[in-house]
C-alpha atoms as a PDB file:
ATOM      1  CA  UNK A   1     -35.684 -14.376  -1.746  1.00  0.00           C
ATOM      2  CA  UNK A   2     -31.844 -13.671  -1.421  1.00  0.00           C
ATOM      3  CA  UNK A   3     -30.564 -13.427   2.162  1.00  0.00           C
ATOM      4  CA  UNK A   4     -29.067 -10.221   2.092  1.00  0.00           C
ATOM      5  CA  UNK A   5     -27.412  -8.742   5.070  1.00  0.00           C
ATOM      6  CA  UNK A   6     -28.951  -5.077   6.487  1.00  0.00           C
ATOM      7  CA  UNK A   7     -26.318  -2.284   6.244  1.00  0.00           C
ATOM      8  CA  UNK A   8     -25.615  -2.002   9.742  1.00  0.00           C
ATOM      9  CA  UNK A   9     -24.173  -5.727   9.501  1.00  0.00           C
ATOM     10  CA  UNK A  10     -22.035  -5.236   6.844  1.00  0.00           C
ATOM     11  CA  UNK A  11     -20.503  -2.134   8.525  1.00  0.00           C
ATOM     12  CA  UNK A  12     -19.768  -4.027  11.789  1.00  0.00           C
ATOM     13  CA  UNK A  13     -18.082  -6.461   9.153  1.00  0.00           C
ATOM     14  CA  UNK A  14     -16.283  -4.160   7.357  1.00  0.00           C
ATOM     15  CA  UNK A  15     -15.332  -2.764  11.104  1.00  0.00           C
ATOM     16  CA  UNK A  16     -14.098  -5.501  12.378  1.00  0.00           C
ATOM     17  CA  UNK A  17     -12.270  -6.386   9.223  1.00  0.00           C
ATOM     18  CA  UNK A  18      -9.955  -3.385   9.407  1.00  0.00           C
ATOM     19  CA  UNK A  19      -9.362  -4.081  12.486  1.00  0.00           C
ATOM     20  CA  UNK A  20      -7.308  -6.494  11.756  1.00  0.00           C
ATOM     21  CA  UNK A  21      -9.975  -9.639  12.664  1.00  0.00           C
ATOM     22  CA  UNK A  22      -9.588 -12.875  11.255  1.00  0.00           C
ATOM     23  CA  UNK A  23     -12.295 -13.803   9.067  1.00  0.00           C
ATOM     24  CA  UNK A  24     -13.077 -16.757  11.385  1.00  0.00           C
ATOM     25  CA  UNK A  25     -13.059 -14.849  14.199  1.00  0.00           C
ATOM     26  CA  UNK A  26     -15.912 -12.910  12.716  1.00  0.00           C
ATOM     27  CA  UNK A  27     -17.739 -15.617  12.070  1.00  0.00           C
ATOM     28  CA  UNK A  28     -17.564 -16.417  15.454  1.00  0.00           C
ATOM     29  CA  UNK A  29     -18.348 -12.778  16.944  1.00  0.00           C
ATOM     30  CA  UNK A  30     -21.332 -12.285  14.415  1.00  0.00           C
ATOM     31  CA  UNK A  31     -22.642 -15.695  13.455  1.00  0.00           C
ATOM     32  CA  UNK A  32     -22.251 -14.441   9.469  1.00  0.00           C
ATOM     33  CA  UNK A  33     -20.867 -17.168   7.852  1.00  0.00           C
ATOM     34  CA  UNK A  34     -17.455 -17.145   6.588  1.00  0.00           C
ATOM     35  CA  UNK A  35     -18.387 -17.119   2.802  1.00  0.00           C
ATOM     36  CA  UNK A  36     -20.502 -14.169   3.327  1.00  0.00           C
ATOM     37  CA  UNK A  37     -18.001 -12.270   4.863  1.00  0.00           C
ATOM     38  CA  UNK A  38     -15.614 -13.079   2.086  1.00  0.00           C
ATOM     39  CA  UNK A  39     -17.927 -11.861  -0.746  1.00  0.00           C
ATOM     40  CA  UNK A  40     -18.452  -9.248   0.871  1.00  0.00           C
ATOM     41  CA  UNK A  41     -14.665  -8.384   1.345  1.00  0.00           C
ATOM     42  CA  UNK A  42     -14.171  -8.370  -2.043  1.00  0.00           C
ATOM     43  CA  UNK A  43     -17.426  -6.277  -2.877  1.00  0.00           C
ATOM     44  CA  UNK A  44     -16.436  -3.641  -1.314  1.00  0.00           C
ATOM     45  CA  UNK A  45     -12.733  -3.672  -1.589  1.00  0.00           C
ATOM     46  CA  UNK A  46     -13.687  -3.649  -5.557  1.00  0.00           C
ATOM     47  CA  UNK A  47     -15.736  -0.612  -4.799  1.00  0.00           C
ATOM     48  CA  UNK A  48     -12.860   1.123  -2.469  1.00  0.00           C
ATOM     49  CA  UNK A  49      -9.931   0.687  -5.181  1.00  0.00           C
ATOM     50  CA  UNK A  50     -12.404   2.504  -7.451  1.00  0.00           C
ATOM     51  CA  UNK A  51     -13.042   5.221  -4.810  1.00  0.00           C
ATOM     52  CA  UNK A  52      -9.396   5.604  -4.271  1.00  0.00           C
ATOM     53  CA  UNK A  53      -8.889   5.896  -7.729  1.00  0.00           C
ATOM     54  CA  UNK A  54     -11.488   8.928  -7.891  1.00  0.00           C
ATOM     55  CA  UNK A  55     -10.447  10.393  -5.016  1.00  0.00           C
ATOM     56  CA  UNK A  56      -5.923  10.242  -5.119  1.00  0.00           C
ATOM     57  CA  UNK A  57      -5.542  12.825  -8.042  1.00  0.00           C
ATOM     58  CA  UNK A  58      -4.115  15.889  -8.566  1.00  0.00           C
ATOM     59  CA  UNK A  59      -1.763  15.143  -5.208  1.00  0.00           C
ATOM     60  CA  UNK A  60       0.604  17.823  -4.184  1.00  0.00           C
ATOM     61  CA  UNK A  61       3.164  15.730  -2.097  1.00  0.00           C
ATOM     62  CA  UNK A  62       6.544  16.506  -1.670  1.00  0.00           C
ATOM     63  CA  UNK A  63       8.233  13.433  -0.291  1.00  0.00           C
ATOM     64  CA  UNK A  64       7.460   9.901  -1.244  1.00  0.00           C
ATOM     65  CA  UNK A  65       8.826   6.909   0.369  1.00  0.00           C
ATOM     66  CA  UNK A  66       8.347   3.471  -1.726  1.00  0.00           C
ATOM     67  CA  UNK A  67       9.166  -0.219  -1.023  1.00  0.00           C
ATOM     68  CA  UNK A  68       7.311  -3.462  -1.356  1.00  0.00           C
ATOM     69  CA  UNK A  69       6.364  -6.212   1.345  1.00  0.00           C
ATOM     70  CA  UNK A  70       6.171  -9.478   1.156  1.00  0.00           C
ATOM     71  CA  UNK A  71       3.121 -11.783   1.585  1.00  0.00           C
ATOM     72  CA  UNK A  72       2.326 -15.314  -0.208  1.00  0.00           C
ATOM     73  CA  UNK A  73      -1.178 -16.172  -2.336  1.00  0.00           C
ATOM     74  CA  UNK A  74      -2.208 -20.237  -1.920  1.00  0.00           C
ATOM     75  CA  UNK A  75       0.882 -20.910  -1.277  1.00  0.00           C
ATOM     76  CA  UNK A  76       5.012 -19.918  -0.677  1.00  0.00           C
ATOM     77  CA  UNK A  77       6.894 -19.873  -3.777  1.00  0.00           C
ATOM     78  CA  UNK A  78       8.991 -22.158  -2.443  1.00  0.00           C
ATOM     79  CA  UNK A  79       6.085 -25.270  -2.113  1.00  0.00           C
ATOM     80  CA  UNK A  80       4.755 -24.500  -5.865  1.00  0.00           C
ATOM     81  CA  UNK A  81       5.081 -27.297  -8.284  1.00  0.00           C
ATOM     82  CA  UNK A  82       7.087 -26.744 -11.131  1.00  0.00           C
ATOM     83  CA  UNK A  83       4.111 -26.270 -13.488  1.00  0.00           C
ATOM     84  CA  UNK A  84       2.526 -23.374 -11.369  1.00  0.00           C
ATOM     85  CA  UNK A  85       6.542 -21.578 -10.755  1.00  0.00           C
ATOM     86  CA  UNK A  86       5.224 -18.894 -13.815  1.00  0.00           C
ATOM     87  CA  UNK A  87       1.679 -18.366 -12.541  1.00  0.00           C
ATOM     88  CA  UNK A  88       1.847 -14.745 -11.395  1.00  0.00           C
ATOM     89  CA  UNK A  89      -1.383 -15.656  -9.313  1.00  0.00           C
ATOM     90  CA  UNK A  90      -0.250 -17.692  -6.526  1.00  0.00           C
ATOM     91  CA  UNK A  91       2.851 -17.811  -4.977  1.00  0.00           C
ATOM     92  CA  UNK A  92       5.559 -15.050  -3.405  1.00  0.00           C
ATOM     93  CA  UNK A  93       3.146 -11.450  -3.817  1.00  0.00           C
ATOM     94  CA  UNK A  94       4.443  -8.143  -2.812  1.00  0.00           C
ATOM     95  CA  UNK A  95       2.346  -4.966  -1.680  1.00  0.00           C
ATOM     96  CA  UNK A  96       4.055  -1.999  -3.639  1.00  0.00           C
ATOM     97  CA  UNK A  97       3.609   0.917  -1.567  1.00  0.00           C
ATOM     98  CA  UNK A  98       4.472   4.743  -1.620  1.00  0.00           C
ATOM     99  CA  UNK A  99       3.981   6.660   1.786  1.00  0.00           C
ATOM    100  CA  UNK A 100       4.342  10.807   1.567  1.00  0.00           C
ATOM    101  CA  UNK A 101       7.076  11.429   4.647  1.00  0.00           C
ATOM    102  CA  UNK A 102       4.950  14.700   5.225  1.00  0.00           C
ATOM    103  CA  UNK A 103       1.321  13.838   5.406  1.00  0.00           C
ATOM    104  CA  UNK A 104       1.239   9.528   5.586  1.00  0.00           C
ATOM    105  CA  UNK A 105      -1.001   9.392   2.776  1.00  0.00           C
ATOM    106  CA  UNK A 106      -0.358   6.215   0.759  1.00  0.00           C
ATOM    107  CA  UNK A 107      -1.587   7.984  -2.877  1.00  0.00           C
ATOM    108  CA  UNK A 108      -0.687   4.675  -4.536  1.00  0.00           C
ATOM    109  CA  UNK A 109      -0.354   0.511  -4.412  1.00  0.00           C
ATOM    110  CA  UNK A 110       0.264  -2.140  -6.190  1.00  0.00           C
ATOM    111  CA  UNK A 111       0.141  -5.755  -5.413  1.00  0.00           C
ATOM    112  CA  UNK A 112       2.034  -8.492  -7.862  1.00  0.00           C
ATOM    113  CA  UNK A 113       5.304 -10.127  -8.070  1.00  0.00           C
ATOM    114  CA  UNK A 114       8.800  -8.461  -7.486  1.00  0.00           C
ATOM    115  CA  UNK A 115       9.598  -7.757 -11.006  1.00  0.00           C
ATOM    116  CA  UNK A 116      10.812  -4.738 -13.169  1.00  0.00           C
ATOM    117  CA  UNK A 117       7.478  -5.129 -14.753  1.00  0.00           C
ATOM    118  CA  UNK A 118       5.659  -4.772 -11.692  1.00  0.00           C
ATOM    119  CA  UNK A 119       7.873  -1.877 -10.585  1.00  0.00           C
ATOM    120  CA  UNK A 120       7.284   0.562 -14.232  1.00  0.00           C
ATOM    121  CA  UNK A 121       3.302  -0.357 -13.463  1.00  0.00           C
ATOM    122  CA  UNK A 122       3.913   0.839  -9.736  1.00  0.00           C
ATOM    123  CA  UNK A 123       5.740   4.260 -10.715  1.00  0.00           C
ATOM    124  CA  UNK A 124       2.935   4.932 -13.417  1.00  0.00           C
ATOM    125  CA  UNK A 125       0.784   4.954 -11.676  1.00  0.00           C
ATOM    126  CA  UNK A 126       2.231   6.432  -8.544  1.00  0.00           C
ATOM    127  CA  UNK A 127       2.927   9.591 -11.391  1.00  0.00           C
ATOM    128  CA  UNK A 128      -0.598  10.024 -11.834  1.00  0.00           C
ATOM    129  CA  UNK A 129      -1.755  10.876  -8.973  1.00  0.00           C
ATOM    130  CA  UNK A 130       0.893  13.608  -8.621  1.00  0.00           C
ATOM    131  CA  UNK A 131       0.697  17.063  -9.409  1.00  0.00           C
ATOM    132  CA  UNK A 132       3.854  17.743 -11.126  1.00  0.00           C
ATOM    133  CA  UNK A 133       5.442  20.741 -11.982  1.00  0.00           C
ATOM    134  CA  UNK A 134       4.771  22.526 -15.337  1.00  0.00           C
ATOM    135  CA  UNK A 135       6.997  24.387 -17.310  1.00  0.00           C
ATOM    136  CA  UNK A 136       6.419  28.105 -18.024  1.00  0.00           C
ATOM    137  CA  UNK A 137       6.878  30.122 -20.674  1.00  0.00           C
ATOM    138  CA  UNK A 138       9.935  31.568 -19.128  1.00  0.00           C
ATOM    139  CA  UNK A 139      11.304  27.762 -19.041  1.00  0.00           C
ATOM    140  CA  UNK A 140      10.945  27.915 -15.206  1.00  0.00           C
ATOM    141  CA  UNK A 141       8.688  24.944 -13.791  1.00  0.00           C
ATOM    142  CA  UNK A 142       5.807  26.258 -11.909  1.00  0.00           C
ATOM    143  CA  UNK A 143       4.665  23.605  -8.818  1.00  0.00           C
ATOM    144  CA  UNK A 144       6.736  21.237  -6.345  1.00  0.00           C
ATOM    145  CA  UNK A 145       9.305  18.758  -7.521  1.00  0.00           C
ATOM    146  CA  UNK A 146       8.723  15.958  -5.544  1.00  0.00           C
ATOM    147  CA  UNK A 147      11.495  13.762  -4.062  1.00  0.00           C
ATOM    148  CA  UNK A 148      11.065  10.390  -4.513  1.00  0.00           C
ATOM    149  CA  UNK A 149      13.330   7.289  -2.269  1.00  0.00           C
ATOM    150  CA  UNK A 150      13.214   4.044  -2.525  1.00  0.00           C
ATOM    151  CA  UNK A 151      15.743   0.971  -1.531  1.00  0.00           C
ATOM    152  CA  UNK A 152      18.156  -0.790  -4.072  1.00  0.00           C
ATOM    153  CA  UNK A 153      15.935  -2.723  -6.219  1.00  0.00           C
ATOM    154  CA  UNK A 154      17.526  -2.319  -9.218  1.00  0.00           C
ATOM    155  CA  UNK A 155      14.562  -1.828 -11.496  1.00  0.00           C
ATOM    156  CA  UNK A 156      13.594   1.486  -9.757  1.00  0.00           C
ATOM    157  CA  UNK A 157      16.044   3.658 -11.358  1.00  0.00           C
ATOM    158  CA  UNK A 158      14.593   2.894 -14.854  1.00  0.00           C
ATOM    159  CA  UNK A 159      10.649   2.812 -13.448  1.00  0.00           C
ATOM    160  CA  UNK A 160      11.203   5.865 -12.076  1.00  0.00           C
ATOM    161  CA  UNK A 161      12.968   7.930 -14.549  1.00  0.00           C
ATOM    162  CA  UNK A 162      10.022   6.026 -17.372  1.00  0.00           C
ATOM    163  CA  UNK A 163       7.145   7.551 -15.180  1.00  0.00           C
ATOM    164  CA  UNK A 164       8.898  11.044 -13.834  1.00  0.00           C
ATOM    165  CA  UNK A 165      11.224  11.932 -16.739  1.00  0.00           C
ATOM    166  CA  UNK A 166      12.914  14.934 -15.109  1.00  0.00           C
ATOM    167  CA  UNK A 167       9.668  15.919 -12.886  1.00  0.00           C
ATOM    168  CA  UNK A 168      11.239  15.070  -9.793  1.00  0.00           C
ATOM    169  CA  UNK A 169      14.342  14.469  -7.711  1.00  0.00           C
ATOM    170  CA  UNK A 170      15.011  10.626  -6.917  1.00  0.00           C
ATOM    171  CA  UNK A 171      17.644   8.925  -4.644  1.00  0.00           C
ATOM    172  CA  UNK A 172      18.104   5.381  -3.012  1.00  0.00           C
ATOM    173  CA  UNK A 173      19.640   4.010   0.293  1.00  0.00           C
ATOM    174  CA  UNK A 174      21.277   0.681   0.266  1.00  0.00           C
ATOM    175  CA  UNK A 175      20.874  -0.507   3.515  1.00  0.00           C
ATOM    176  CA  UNK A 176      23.692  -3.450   4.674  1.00  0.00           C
ATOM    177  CA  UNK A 177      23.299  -6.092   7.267  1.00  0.00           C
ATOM    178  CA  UNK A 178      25.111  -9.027   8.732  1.00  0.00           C
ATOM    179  CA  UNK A 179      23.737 -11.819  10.426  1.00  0.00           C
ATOM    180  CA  UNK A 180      21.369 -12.291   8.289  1.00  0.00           C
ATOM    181  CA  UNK A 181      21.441 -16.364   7.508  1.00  0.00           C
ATOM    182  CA  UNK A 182      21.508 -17.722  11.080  1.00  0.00           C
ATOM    183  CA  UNK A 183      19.949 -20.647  11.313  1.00  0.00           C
ATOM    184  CA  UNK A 184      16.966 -20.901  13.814  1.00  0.00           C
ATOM    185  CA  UNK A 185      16.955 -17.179  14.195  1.00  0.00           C
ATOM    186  CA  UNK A 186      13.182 -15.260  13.133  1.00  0.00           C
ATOM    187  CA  UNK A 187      13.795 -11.460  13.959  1.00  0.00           C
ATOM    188  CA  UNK A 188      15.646  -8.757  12.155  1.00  0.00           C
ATOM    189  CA  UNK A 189      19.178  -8.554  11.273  1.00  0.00           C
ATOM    190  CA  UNK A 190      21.843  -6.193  12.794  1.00  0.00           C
ATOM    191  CA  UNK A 191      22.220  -2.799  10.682  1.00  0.00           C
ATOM    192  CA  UNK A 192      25.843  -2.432  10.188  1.00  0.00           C
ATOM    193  CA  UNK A 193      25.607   0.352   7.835  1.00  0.00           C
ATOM    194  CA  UNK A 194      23.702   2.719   5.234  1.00  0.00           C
ATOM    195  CA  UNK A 195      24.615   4.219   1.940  1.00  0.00           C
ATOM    196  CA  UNK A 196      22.715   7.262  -0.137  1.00  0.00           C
ATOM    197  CA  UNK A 197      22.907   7.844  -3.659  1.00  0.00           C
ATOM    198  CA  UNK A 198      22.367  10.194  -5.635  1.00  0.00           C
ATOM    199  CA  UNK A 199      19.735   8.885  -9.039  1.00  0.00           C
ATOM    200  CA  UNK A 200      18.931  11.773 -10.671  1.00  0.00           C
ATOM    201  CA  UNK A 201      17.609  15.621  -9.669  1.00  0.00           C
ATOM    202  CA  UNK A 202      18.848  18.090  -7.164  1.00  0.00           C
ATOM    203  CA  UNK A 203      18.846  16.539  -4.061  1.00  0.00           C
ATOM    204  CA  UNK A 204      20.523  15.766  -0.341  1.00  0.00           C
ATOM    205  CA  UNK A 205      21.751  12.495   0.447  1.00  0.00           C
ATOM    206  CA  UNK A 206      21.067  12.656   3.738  1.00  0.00           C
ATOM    207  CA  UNK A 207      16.986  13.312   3.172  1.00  0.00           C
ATOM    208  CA  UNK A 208      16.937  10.041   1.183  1.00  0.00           C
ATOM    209  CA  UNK A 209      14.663   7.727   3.181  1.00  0.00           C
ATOM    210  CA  UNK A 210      12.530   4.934   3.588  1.00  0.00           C
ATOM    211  CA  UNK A 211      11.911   4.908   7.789  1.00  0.00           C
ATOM    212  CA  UNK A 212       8.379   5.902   7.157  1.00  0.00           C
ATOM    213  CA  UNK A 213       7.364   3.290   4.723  1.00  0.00           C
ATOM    214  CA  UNK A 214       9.117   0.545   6.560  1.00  0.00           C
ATOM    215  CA  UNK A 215       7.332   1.799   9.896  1.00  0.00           C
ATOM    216  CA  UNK A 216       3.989   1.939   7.565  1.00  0.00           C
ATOM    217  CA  UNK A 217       4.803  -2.303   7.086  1.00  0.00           C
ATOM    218  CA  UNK A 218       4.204  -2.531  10.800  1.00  0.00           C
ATOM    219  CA  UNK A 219       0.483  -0.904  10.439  1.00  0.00           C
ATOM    220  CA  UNK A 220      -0.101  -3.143   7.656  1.00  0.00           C
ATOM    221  CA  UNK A 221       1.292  -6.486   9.398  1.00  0.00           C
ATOM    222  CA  UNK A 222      -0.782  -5.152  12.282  1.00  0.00           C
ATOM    223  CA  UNK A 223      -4.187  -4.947  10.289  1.00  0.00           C
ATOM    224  CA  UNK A 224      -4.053  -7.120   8.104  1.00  0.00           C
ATOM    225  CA  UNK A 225      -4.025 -10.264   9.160  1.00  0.00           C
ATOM    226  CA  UNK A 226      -2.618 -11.588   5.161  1.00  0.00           C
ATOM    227  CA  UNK A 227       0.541  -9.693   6.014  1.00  0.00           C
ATOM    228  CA  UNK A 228       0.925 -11.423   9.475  1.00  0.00           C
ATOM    229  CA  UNK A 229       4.634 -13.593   9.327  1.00  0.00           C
ATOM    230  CA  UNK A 230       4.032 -17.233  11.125  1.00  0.00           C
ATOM    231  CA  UNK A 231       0.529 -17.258  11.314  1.00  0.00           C
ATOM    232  CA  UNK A 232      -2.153 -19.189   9.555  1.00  0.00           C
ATOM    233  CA  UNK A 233      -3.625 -16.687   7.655  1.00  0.00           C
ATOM    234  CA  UNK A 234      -2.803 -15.712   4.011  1.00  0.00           C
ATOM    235  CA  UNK A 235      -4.810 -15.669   0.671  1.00  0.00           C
ATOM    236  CA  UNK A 236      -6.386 -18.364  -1.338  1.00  0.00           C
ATOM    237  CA  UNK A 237      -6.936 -16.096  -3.876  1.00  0.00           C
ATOM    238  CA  UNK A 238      -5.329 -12.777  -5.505  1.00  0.00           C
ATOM    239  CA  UNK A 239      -8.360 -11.260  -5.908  1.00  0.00           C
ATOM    240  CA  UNK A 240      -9.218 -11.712  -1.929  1.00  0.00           C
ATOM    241  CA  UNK A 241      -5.399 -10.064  -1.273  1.00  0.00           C
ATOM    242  CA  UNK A 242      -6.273  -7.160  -3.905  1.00  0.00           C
ATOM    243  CA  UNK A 243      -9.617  -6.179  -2.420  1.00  0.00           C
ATOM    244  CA  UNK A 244      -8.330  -6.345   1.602  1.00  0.00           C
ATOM    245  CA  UNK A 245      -5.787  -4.331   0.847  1.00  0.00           C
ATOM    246  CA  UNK A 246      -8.023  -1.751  -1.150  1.00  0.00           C
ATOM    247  CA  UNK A 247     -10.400  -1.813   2.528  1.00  0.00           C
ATOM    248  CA  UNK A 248      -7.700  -1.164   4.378  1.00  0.00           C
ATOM    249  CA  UNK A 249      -5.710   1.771   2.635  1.00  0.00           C
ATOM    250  CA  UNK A 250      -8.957   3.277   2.110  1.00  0.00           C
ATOM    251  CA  UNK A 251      -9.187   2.935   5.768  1.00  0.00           C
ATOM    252  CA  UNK A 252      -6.130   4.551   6.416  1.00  0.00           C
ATOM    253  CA  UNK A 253      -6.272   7.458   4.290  1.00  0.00           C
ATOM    254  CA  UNK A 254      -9.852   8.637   5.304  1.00  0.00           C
ATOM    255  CA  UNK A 255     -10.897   7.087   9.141  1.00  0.00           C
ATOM    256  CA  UNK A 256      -7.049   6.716  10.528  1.00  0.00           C
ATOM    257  CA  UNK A 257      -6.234   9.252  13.105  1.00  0.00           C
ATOM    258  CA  UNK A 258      -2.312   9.017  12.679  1.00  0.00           C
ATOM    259  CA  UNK A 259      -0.447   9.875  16.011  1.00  0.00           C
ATOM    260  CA  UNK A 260       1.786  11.760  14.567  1.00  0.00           C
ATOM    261  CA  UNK A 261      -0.869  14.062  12.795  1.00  0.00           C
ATOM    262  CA  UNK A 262      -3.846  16.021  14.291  1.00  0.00           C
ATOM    263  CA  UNK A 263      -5.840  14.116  11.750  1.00  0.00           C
ATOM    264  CA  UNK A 264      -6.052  11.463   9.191  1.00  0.00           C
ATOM    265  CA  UNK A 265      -3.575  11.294   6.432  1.00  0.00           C
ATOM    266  CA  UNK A 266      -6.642  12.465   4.393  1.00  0.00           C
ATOM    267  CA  UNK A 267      -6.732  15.610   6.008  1.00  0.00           C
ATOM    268  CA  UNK A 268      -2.949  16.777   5.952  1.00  0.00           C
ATOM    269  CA  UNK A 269      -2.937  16.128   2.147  1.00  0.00           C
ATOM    270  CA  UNK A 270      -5.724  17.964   1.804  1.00  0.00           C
ATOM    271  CA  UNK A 271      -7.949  15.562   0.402  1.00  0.00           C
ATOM    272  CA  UNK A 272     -10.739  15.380   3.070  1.00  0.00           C
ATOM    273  CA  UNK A 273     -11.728  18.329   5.952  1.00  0.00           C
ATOM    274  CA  UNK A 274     -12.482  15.803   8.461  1.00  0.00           C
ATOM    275  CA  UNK A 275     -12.090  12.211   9.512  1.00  0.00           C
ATOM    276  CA  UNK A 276     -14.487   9.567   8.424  1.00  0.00           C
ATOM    277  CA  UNK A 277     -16.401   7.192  10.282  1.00  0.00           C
ATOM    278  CA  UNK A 278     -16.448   3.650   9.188  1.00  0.00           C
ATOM    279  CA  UNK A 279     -20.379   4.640   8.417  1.00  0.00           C
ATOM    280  CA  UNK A 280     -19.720   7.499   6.283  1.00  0.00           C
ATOM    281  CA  UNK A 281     -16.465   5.450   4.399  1.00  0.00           C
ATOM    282  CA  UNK A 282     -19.043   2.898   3.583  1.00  0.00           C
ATOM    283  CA  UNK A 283     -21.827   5.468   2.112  1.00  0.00           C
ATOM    284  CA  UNK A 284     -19.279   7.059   0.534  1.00  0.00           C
ATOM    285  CA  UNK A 285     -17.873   4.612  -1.013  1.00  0.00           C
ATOM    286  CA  UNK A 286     -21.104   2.096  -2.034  1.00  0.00           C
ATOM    287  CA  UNK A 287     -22.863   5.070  -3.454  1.00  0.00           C
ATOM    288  CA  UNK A 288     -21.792   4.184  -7.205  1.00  0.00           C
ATOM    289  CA  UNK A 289     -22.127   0.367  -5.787  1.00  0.00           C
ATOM    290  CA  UNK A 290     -24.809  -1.105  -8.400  1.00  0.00           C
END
């Protein structure tokens, strides 16, 4: 007979997992063994990127912030052999991420290398989700135009105007920094100045921003251990990065009380009336589980 660990368990797993607890350390505070915590990671993180995927449609969201953070699968690009440099499996991974400035919902992420590739697949997807505007018959679009802002990565403009067309207003800030190769040095370089431009859409220069989603990298760095810079921890596999991630947004959106909200982000889009326990977000989310 399979050994097959009682609900409450696996919530006090899940728990502790969002929680930003290494999985060793759970196998230390519970006594489950590391592999069973792992499949079970990835179990439900399979079933949360399909909940989220249900449940982040139809968004009305006026302001989205996007950027990508950095984390490393197996191993740092840098220490791959020269057979594995092309394997978009291990290696340098970023966390594409889009953060509404208005409610904190993340409606959409994306986790692969830092490519123009990567970044079409990103705004795509970030499109459907949103509930764009529709023209009338008197040629007037009916709905919000959303505003979209991102950094200077140079394969936004094209991802962005490939998933949006003329749907929304987009702008960039080019953020510029000196001191940033000193040797021995770990912390963040000095801001020495900012510029705004203009992509495409009617739009002010000075509400083109990405504070929120580079605050939101703290949070993540914070929970998830993956994301943590000189540590130990990272991902053997891309499918173990995929499905924390997927845990922890779903986290966010639906049990996170945000301090800056009087509710989850959840909520202030609209999606959900209350916040979740981590009880409920597992019922909710295992009840298609097979």
């Amino acid at each position: 007979m399979a050994n097959v660990l009682s609900i409450e368990d696996q919530v006090s797993v899940i728990h502790h997992l969002v929680e930003g607890v290494s999985l060793r350390s759970i196998t230390r505070m519970t006594g489950i063994h590391r592999t069973t915590v792992l499949k079970l990671l990835v179990r439900f993180g399979d079933k949360c990127r399909e909940f989220l995927d249900r449940q982040m449609r139809g968004l009305e969201l006026r302001h989205l912030e996007c950027d990508e953070q950095w984390t490393f699968v197996a191993k740092k690009q840098g220490r791959l052999h020269d057979e594995d440099r092309d394997n978009p499996r291990i290696g340098d991974q970023y966390l594409w991420i889009a953060v509404d400035q208005d409610t904190k919902l993340i409606p959409s992420f994306i986790i692969g290398k830092r490519s123009a590739d990567m970044a079409r697949r990103f705004m795509v997807d970030l499109a459907s989700r949103i509930a764009l505007p529709v023209a009338t018959d008197t040629g007037v679009r009916a709905g919000c135009v959303p505003q979209i802002s991102t950094d200077g990565f140079n394969a936004y403009p094209e991802a962005v105007d490939l998933a949006f067309a003329d749907n929304c207003n987009y702008g960039q800030i080019i953020k510029d920094y000196r001191n940033t190769d000193m040797p021995g040095r770990y912390g963040p370089p000095e801001l020495i100045g900012t510029e705004r431009r203009e992509i495409f859409g009617q739009i002010n220069p000075m509400t083109i921003c990405t504070s929120h989603v580079e605050r939101m990298n703290l949070t993540t760095r914070t929970l998830l251990k993956r994301f943590t810079r000189l540590s130990l921890c990272f991902s053997k596999k891309l499918e173990n990065l995929a499905a924390a991630v997927a845990v922890f947004v779903a986290y966010y959106n639906f049990c996170w009380m945000h301090a800056s909200l009087k509710g989850t982000p959840a909520m202030a889009a609209g999606v959900s009336s209350r916040p979740w326990s981590i009880e409920e977000l597992y019922e909710r989310v295992m009840a298609t589980a097979d």
